[in-house]
Protein backbone atom coordinates (compact mmCIF):
# COMPACT_ATOMS: atom_id res chain seq x y z
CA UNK A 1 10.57 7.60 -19.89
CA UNK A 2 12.14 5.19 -21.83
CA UNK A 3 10.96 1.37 -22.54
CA UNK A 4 12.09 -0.43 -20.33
CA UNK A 5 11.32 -3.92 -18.50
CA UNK A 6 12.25 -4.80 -14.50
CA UNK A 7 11.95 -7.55 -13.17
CA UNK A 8 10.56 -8.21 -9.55
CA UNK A 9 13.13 -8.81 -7.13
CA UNK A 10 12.15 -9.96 -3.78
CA UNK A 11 15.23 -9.83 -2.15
CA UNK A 12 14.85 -6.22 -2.12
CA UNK A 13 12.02 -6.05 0.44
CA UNK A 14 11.86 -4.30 3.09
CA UNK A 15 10.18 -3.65 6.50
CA UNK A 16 9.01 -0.33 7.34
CA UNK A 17 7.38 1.46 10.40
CA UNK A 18 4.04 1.04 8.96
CA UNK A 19 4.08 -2.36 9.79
CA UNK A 20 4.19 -4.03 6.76
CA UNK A 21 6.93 -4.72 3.87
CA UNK A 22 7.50 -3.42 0.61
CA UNK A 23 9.18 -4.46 -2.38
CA UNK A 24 9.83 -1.15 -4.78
CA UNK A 25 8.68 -2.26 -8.53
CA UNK A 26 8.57 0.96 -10.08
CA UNK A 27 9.68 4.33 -8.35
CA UNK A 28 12.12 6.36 -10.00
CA UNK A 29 12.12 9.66 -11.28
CA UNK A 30 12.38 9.12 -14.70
CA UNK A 31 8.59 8.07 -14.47
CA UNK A 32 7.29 10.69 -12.27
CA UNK A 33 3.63 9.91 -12.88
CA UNK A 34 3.20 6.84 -11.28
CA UNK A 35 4.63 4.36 -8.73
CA UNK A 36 3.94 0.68 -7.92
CA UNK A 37 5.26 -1.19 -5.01
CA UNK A 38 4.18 -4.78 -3.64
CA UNK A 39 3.05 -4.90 0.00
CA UNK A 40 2.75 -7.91 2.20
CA UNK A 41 1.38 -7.63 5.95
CA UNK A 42 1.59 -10.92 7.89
CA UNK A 43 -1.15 -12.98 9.53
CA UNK A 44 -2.85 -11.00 12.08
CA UNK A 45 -0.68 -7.89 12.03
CA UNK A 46 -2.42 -4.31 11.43
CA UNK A 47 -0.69 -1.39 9.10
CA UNK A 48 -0.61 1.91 11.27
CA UNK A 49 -3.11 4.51 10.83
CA UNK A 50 -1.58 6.92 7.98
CA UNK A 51 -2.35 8.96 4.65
CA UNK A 52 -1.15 10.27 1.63
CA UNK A 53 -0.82 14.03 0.81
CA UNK A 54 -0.99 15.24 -2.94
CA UNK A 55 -0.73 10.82 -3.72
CA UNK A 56 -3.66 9.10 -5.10
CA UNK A 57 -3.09 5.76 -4.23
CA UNK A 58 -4.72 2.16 -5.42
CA UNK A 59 -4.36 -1.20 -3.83
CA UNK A 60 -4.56 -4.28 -6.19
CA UNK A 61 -5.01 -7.51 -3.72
CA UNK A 62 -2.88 -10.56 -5.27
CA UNK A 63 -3.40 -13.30 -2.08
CA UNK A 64 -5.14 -13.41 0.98
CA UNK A 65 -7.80 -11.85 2.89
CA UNK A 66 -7.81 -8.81 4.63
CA UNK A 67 -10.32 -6.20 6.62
CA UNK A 68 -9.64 -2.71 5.07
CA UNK A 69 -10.57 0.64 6.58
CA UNK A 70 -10.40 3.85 4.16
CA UNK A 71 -11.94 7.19 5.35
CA UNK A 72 -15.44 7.35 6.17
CA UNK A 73 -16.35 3.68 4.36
CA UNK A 74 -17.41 1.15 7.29
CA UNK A 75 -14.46 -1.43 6.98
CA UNK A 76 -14.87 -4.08 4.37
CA UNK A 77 -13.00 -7.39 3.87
CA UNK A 78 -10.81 -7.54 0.82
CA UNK A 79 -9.19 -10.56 -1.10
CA UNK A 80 -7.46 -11.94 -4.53
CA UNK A 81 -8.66 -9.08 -7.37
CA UNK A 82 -10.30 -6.31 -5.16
CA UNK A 83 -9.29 -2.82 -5.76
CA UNK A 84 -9.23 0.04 -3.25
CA UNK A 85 -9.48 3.08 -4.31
CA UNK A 86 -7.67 5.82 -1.94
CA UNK A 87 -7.80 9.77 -2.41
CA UNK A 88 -4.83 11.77 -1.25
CA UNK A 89 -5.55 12.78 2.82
CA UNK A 90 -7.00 9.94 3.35
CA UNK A 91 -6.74 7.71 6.55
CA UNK A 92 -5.96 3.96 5.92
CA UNK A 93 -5.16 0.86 6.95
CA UNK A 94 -5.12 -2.64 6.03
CA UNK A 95 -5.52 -5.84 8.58
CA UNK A 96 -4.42 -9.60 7.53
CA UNK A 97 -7.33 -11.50 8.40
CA UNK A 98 -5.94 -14.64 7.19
CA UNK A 99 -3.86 -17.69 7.67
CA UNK A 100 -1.83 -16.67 4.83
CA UNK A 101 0.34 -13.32 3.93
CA UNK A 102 -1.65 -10.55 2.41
CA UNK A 103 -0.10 -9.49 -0.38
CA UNK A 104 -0.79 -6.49 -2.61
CA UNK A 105 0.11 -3.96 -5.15
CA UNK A 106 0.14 -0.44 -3.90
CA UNK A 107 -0.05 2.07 -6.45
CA UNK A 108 0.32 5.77 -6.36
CA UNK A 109 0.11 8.67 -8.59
CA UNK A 110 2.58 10.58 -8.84
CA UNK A 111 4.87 8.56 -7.57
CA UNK A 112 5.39 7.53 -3.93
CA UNK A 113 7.73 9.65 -1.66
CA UNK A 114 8.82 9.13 1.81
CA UNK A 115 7.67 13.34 2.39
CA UNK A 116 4.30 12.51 1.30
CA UNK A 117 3.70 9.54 4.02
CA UNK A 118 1.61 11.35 7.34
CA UNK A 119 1.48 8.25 10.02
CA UNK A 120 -1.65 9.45 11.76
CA UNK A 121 -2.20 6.65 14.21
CA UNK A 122 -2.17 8.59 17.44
CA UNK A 123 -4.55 11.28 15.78
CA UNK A 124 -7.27 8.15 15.03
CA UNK A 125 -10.09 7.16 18.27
């Protein structure tokens, strides 16, 4: 890896199937060990039921409020400066329970690839 600094570019955002969209800050192979992207799910609108294999992932909420459901943990409202803390195989999801778009960073090591991404919402009850 070399030093390096990027700027954030929001025109790059996308939607995905997930149901959310993401804005790639940091994902290339020259720095392997880590990836961070910024997520933002609208007012009201659920991410699909999915999980990580061999990806540790992190989410850093910037803005808003949301209900988050992780694994076994009963689901728990987030906002501005929580931190969830997601082991690989884990099923997740994230709800906006606000007015406003939830925003956060989603950070996985190693990095984030589209092989490691299991959607697993028609496996959930």
């Amino acid at each position: 890896m070399q030093e390096t600094i990027k700027k954030q570019n929001l025109s790059n955002e996308f939607f995905t199937p997930e149901n959310c969209y993401i804005t790639e800050l940091s994902n290339t192979a020259c720095d392997p060990d880590v990836s961070i992207a910024r997520a933002r799910v609208k007012p009201g609108e659920t991410t699909r039921w999915h999980r990580l294999t061999d990806t540790i992932e992190r989410y850093y909420i910037l803005n808003g409020k949301g209900r988050v459901e992780v694994g076994d943990l009963a689901p728990q409202e987030v906002t501005a400066g929580d931190i969830v803390l997601i082991p690989a195989m884990c099923p997740q999801r994230i709800t906006n329970m606000g007015a406003e778009d939830l925003v956060f960073l989603a950070i996985c090591s190693p990095r984030f690839s589209n092989d490691v991404y299991e959607d697993t919402e028609d496996q959930q009850c």
